[in-house]
N, C-alpha and C. Protein backbone atom coordinates (compact mmCIF):
# COMPACT_ATOMS: atom_id res chain seq x y z
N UNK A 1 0.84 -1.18 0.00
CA UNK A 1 0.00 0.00 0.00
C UNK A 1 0.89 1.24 0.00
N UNK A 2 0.72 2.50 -1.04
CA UNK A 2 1.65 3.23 -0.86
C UNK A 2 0.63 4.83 -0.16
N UNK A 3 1.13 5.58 0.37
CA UNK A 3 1.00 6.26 0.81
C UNK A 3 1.04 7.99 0.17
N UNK A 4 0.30 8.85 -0.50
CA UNK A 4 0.76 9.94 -0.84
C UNK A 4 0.91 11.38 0.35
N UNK A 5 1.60 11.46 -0.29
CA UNK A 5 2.37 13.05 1.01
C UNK A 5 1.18 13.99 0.57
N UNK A 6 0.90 14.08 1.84
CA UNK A 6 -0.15 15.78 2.37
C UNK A 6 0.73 17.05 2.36
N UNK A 7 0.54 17.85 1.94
CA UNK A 7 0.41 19.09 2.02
C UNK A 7 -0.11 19.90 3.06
N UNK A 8 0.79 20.18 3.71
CA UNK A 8 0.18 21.01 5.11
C UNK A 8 -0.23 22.08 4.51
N UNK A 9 -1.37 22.66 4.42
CA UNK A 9 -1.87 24.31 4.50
C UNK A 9 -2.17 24.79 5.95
N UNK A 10 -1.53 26.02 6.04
CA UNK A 10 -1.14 26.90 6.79
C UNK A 10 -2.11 28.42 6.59
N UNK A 11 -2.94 29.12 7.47
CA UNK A 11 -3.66 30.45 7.40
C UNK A 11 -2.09 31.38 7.59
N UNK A 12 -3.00 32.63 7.29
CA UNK A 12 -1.63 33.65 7.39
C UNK A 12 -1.23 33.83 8.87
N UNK A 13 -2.48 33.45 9.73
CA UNK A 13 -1.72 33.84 11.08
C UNK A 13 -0.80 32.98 11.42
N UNK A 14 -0.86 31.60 10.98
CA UNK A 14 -0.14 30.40 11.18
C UNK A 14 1.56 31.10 11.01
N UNK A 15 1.58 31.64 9.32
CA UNK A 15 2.57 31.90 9.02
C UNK A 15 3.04 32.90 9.75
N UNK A 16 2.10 33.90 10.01
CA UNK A 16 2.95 35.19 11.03
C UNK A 16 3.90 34.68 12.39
N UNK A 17 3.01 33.51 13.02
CA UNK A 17 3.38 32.83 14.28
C UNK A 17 4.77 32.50 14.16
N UNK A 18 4.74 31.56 12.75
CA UNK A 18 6.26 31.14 12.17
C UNK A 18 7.18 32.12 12.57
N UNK A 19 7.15 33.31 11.35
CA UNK A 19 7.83 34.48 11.23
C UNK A 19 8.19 35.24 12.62
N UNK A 20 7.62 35.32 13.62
CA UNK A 20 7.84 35.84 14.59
C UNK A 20 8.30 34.76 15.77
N UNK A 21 8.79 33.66 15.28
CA UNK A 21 9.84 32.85 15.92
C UNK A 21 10.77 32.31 15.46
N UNK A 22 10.77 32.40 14.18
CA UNK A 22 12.00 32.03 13.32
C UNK A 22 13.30 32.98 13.25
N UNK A 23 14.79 32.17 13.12
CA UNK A 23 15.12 32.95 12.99
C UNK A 23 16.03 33.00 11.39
N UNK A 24 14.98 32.05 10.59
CA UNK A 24 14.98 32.57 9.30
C UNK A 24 14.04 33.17 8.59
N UNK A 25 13.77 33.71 7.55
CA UNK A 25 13.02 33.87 6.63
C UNK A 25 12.15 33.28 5.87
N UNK A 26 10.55 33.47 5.53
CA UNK A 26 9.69 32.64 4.74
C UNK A 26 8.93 33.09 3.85
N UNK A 27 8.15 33.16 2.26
CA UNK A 27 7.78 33.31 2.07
C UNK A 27 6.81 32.77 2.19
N UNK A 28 5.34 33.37 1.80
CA UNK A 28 3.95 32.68 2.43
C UNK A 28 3.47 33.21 0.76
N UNK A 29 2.81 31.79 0.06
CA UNK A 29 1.68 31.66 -1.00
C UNK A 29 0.57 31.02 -0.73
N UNK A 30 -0.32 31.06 -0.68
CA UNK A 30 -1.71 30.09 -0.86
C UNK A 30 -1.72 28.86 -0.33
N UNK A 31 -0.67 29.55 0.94
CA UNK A 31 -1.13 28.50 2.28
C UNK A 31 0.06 27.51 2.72
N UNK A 32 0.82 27.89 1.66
CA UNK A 32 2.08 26.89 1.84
C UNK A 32 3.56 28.00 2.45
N UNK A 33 4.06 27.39 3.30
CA UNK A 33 5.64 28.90 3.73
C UNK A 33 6.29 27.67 2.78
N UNK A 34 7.30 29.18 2.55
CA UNK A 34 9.05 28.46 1.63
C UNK A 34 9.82 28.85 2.79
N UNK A 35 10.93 28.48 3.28
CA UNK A 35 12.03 28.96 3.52
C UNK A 35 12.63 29.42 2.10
N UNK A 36 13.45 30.67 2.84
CA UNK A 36 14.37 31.76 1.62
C UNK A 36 15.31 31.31 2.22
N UNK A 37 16.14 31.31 1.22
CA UNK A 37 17.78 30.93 1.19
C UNK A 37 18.71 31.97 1.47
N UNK A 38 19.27 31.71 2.59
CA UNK A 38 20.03 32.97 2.85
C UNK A 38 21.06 33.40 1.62
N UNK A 39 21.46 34.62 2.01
CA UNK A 39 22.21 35.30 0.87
C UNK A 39 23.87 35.20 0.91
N UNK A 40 24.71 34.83 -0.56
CA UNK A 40 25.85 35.22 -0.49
C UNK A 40 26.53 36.33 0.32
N UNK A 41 28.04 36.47 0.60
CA UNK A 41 28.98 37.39 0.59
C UNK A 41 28.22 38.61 -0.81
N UNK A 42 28.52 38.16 -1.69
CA UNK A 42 28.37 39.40 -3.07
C UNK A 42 27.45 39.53 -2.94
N UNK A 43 26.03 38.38 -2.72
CA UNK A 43 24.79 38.99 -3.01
C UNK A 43 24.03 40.12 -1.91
N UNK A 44 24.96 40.25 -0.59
CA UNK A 44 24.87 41.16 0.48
C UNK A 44 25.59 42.15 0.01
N UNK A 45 26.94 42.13 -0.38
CA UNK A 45 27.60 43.13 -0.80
C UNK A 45 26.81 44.25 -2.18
N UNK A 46 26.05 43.74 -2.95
CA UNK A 46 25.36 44.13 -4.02
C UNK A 46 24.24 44.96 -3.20
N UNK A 47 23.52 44.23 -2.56
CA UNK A 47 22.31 44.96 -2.07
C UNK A 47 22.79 46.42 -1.30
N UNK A 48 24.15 45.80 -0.39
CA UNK A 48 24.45 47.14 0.31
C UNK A 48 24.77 48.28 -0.65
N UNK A 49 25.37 48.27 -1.63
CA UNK A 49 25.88 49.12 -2.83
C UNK A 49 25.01 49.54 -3.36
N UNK A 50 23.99 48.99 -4.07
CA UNK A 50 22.53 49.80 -4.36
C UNK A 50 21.65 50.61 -3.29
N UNK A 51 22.00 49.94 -2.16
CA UNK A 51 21.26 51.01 -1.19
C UNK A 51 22.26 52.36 -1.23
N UNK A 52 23.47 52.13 -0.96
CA UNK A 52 24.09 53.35 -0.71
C UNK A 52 23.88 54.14 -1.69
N UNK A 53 24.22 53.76 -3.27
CA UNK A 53 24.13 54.49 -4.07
C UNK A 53 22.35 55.51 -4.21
N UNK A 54 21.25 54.85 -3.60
CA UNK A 54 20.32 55.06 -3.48
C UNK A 54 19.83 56.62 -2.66
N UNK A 55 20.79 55.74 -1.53
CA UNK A 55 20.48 56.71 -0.45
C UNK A 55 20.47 58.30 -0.73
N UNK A 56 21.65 58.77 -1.15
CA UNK A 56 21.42 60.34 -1.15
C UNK A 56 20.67 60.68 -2.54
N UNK A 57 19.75 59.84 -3.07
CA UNK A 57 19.53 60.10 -4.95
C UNK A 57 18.00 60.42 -4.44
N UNK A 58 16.90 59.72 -3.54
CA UNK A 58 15.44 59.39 -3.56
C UNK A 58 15.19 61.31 -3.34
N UNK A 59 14.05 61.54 -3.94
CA UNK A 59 13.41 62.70 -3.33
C UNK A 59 12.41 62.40 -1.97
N UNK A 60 12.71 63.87 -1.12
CA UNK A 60 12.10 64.01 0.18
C UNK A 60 11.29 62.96 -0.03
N UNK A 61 10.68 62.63 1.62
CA UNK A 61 9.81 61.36 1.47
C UNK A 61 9.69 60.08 1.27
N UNK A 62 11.16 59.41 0.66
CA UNK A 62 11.21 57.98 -0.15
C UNK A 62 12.19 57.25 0.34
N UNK A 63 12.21 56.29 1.04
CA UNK A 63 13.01 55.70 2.36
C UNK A 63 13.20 54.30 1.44
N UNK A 64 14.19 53.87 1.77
CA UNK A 64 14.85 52.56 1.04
C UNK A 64 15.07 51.87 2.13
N UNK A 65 14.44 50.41 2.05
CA UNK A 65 14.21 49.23 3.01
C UNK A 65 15.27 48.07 2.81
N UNK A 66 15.80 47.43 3.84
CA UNK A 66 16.87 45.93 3.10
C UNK A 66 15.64 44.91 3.27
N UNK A 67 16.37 43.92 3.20
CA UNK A 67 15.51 42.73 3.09
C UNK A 67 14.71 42.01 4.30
N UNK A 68 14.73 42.82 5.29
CA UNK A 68 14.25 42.80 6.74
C UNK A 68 12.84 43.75 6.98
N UNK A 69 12.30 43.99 5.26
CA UNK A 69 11.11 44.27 5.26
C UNK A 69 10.24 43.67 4.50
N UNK A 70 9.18 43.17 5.03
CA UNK A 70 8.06 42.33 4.68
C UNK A 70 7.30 42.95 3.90
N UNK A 71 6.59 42.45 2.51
CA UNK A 71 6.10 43.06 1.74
C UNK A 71 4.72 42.61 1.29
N UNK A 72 3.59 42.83 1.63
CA UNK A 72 2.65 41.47 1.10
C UNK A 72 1.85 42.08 -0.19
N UNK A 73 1.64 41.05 -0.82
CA UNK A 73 0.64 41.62 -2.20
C UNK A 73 -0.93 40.88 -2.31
N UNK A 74 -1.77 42.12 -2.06
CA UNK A 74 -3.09 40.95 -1.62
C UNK A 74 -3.63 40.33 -2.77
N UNK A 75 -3.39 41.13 -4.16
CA UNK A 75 -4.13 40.36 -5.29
C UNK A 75 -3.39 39.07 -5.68
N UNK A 76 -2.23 38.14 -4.85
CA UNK A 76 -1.76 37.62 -5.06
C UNK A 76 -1.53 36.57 -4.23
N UNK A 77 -1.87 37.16 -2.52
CA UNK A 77 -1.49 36.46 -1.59
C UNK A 77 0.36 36.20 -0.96
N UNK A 78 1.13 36.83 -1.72
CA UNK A 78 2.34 36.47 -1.58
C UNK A 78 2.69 37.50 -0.18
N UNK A 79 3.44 36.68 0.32
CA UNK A 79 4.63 37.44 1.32
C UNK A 79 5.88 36.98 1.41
N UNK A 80 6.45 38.36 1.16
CA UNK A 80 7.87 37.78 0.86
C UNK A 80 8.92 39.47 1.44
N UNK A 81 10.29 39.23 1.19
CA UNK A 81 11.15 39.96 1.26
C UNK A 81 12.14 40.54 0.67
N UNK A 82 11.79 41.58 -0.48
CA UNK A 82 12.43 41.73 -1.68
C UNK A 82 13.86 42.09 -0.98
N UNK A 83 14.62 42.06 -1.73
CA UNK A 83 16.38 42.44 -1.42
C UNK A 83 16.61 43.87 -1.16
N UNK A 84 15.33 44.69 -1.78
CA UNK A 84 15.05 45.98 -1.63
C UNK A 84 13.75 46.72 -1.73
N UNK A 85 13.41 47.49 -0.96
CA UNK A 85 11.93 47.97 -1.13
C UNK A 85 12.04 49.43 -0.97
N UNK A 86 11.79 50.20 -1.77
CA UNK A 86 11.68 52.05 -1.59
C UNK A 86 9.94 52.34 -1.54
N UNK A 87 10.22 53.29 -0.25
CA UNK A 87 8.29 53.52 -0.24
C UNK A 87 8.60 55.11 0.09
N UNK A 88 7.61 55.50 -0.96
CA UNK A 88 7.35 57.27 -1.04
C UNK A 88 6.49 57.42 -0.42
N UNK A 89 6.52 58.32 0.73
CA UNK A 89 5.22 58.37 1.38
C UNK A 89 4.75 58.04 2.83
N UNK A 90 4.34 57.98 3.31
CA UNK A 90 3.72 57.08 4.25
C UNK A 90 3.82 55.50 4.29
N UNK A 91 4.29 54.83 5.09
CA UNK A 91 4.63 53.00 4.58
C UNK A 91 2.50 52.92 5.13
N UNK A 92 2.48 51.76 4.01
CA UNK A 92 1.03 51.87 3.95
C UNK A 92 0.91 49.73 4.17
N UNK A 93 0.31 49.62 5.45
CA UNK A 93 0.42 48.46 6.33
C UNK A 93 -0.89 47.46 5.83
N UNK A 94 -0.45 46.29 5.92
CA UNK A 94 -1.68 45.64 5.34
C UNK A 94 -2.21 45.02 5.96
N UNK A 95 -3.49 44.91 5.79
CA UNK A 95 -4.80 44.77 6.93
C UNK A 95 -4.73 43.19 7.41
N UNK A 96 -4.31 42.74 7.26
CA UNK A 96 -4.00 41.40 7.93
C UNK A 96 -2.27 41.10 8.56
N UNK A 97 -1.95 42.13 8.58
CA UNK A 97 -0.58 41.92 8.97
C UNK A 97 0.26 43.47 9.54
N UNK A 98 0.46 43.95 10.47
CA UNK A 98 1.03 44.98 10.54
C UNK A 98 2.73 45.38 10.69
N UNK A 99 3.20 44.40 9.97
CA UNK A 99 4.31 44.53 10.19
C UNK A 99 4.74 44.30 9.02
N UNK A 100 4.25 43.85 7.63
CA UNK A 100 4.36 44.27 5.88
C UNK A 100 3.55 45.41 5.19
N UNK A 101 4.14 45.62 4.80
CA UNK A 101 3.86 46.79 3.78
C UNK A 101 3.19 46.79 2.40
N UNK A 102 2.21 47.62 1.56
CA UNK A 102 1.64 47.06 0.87
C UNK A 102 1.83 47.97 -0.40
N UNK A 103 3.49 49.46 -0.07
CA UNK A 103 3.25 50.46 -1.16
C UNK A 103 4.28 50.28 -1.69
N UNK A 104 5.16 49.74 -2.10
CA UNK A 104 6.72 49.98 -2.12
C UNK A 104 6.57 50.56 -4.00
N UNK A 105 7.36 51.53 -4.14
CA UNK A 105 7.11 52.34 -5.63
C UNK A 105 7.96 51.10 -6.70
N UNK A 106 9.09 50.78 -5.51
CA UNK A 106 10.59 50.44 -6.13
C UNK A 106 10.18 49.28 -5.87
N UNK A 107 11.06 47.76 -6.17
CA UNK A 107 11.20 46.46 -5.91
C UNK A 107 12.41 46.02 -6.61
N UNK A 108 13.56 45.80 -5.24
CA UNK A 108 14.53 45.35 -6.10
C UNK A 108 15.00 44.03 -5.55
N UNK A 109 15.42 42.87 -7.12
CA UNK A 109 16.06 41.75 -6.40
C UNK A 109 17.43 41.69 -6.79
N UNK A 110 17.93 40.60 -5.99
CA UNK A 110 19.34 40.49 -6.78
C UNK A 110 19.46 38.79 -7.13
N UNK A 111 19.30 38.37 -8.26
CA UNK A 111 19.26 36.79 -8.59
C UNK A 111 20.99 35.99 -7.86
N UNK A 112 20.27 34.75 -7.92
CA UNK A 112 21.09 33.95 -7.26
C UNK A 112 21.19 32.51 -8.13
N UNK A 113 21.68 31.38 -7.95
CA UNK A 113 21.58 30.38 -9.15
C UNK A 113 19.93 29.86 -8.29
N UNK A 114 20.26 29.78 -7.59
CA UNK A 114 18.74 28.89 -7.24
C UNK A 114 17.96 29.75 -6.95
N UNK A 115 17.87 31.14 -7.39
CA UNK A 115 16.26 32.29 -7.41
C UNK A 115 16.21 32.60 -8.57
N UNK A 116 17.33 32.57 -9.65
CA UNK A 116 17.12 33.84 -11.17
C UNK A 116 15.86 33.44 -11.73
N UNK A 117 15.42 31.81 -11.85
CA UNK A 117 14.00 31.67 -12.37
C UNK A 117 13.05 32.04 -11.73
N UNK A 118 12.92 31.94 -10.17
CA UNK A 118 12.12 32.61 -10.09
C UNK A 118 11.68 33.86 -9.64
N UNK A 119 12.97 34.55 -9.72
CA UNK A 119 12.87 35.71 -9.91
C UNK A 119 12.26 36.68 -10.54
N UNK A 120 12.80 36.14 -11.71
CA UNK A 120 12.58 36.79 -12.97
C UNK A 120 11.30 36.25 -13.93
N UNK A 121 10.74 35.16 -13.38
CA UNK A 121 9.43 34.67 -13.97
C UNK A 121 8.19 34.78 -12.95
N UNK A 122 8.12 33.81 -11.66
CA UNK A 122 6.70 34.04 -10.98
C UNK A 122 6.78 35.14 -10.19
N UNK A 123 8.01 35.52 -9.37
CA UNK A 123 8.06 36.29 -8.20
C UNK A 123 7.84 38.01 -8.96
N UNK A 124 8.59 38.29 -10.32
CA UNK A 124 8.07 39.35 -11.26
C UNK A 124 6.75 39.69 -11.06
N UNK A 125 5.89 38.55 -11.52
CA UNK A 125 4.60 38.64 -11.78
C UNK A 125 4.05 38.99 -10.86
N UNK A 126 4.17 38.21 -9.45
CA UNK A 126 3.56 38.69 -8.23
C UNK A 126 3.88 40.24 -8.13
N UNK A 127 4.71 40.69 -8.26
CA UNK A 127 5.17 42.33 -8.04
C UNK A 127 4.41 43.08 -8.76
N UNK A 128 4.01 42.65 -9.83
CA UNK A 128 3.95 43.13 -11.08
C UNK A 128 2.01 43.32 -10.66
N UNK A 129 1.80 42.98 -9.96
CA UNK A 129 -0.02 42.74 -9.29
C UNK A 129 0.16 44.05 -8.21
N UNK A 130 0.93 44.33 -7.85
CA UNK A 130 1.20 45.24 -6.41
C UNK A 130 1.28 46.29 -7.25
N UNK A 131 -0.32 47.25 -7.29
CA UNK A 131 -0.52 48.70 -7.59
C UNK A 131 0.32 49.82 -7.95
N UNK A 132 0.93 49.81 -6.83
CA UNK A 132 2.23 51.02 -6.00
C UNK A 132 3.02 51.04 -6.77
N UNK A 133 3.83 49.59 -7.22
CA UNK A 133 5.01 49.37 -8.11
C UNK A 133 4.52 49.75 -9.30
N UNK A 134 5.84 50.86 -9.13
CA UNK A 134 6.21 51.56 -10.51
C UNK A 134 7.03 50.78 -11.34
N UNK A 135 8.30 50.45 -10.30
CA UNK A 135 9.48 49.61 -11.13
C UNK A 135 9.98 48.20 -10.07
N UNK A 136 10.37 47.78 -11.04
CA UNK A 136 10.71 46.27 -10.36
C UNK A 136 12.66 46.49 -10.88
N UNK A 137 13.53 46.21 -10.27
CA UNK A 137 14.77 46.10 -10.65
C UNK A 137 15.28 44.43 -10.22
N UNK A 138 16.01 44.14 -11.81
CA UNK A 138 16.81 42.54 -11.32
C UNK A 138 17.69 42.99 -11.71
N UNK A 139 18.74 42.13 -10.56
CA UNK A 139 20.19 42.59 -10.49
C UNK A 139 20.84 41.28 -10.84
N UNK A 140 21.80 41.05 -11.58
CA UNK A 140 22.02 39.81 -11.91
C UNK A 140 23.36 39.51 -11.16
N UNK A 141 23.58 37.95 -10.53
CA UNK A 141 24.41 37.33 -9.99
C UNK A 141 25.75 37.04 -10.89
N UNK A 142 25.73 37.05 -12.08
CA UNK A 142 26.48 36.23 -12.51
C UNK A 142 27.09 37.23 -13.09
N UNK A 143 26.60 38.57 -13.95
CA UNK A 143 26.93 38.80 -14.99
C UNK A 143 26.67 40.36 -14.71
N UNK A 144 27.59 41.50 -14.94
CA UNK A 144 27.05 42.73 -14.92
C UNK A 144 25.90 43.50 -15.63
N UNK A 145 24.84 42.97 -14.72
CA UNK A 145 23.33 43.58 -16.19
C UNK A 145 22.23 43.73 -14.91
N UNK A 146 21.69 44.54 -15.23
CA UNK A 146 20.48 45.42 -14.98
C UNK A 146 19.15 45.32 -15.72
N UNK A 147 18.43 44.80 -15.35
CA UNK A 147 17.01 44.31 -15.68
C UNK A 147 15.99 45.53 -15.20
N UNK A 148 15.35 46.35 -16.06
CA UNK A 148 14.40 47.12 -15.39
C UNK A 148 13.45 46.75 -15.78
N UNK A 149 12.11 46.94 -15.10
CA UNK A 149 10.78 46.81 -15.52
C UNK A 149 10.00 47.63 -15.18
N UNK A 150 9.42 48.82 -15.90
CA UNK A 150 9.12 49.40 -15.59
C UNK A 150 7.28 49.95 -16.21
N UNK A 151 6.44 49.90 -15.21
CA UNK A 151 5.15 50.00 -15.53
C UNK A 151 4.99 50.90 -16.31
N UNK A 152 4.16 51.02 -17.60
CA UNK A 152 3.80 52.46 -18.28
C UNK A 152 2.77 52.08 -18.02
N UNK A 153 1.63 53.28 -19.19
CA UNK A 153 0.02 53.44 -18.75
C UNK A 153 -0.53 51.78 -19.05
N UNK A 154 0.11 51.39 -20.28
CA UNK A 154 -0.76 49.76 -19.93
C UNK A 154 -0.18 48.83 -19.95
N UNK A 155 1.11 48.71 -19.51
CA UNK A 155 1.86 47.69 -19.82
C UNK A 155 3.57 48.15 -19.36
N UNK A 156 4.26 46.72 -19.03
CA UNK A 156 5.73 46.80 -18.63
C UNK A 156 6.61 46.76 -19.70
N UNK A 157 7.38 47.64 -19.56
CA UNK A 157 8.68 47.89 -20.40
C UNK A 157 9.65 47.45 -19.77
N UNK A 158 10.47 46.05 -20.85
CA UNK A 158 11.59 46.10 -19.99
C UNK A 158 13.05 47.09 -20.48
N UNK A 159 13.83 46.97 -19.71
CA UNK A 159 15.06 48.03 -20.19
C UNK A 159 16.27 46.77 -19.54
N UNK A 160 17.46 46.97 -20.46
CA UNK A 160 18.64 46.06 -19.91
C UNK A 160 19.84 47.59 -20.14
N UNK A 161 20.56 47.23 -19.02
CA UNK A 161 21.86 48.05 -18.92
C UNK A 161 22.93 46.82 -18.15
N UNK A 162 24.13 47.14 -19.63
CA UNK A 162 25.35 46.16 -19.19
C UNK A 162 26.24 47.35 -18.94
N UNK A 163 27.28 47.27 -18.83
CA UNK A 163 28.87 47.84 -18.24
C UNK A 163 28.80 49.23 -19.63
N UNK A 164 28.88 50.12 -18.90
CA UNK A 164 29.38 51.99 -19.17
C UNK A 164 27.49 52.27 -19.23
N UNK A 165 26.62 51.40 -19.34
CA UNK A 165 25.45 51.67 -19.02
C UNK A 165 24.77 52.33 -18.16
N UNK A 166 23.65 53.04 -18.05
CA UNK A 166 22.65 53.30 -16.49
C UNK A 166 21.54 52.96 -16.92
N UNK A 167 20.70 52.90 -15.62
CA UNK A 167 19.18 52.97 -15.40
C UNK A 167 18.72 54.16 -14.79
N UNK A 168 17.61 54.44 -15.54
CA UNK A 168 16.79 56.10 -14.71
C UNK A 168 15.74 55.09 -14.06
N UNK A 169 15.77 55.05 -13.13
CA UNK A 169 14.68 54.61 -11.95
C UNK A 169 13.95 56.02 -11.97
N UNK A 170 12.91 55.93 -12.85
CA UNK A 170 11.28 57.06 -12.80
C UNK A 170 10.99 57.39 -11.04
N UNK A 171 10.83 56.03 -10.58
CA UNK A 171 10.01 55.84 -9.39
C UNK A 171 10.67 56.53 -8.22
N UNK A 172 12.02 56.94 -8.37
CA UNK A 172 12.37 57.17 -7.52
C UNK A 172 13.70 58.77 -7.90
N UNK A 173 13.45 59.30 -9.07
CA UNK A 173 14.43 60.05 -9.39
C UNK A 173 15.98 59.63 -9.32
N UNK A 174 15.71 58.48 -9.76
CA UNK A 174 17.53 58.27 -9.69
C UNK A 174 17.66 57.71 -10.36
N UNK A 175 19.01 57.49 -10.70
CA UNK A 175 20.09 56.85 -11.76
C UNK A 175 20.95 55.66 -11.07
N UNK A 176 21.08 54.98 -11.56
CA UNK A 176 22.49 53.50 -11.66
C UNK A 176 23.03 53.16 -12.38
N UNK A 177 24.13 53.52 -12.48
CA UNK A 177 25.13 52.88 -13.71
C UNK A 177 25.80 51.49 -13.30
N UNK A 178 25.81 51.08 -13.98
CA UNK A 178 25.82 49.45 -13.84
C UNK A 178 27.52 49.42 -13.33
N UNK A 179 28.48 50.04 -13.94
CA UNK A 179 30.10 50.12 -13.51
C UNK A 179 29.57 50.27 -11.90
N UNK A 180 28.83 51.31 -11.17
CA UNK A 180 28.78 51.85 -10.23
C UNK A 180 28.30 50.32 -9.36
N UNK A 181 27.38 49.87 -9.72
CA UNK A 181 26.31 48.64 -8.94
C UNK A 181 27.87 47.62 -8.72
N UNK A 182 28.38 47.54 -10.09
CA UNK A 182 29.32 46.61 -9.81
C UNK A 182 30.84 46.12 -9.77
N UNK A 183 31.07 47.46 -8.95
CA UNK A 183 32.28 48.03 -9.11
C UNK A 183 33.44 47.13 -8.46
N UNK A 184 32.76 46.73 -7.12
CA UNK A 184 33.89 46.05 -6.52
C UNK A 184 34.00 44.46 -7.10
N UNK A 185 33.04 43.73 -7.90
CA UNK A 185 32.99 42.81 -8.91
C UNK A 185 33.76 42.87 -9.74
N UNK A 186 33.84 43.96 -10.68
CA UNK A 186 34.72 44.44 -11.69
C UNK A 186 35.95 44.43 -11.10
N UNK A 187 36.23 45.45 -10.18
CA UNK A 187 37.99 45.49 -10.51
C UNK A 187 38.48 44.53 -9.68
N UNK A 188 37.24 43.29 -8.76
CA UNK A 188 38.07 42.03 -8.69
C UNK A 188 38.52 41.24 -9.49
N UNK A 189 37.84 41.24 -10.52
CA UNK A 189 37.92 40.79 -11.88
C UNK A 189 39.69 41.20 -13.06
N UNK A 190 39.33 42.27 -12.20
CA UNK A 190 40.60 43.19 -12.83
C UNK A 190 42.24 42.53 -12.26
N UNK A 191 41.97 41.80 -10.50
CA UNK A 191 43.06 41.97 -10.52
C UNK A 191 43.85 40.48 -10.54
């Protein structure tokens, strides 16, 4: 007689309970948590470098988050923890959870070998449901390139920037030049 594996489903409070005793990270979909995979040396080093470069660029008002902010998307159900979150405004809290956020303008990741798919395919899409978001940014692990996506009136444009390149981030008045994102990559490379 063989036996098939159950599927535990989990409510969101279940998952909050998790989250507020763990001392890793989870995303929460339609009832099921993932553990997130903690992050490289570079892929910490990357995030810190886009924040800095960030930091003095946002106009009044627009605060840049690390990955220690919870983000939920209700037309989607997802909760998760982008690598970066910029919110203009007031952080705007979601009604089943007060400790994620539901405005972020910006969304940035940085791919890894075991996230670039889904990065860049389901976890996109989920973002891509979240109102607020103007732009979604992928930062690539492997390779100096810049993935923008950026909402117009009916539809996403993507934009790629490789090396002597930038990105105009709309959402946030700023610029990234890709040398800049990946500088200390590069002239390791160099030596």
């Amino acid at each position: 007689m063989s036996s098939t594996g159950r599927r535990l489903h989990y409510t969101y409070e279940q998952y909050l309970a998790l989250e507020a005793e763990s001392f890793i990270r989870h995303e929460y979909l339609d009832g099921e948590i993932y553990a997130m995979a903690g992050g490289s040396p570079d892929h910490a080093a990357l995030a810190a470098t886009i924040i800095g470069l960030l930091r003095p660029q946002p106009p009044p008002g627009c605060r840049a988050f690390t990955s220690d902010l919870r983000v939920r998307i209700p037309a989607t159900g997802l909760a998760t923890y982008p690598d970066i979150a910029v919110v203009c405004g007031r952080t705007q809290r979601a009604t089943d959870d007060a400790l994620a956020v539901v405005n972020p303008v910006l969304l940035v990741e940085i791919t890894s070998k075991s996230t670039e798919e889904y990065d860049r395919g389901e976890k996109l899409r989920h973002y891509q449901h979240l109102l607020s978001v103007r732009e979604i940014l992928i930062v690539s692990h492997c390779e100096p390139c810049l993935t923008l996506h950026r909402r117009e009136q009916t539809a996403w444009v993507t934009i790629e920037a490789r090396q002597r390149q930038e990105v105009a981030l709309a959402a946030v008045a700023a610029r990234l030049s890709v040398d800049d994102v990946y500088r200390d990559e590069l002239e390791d490379a160099h030596r």
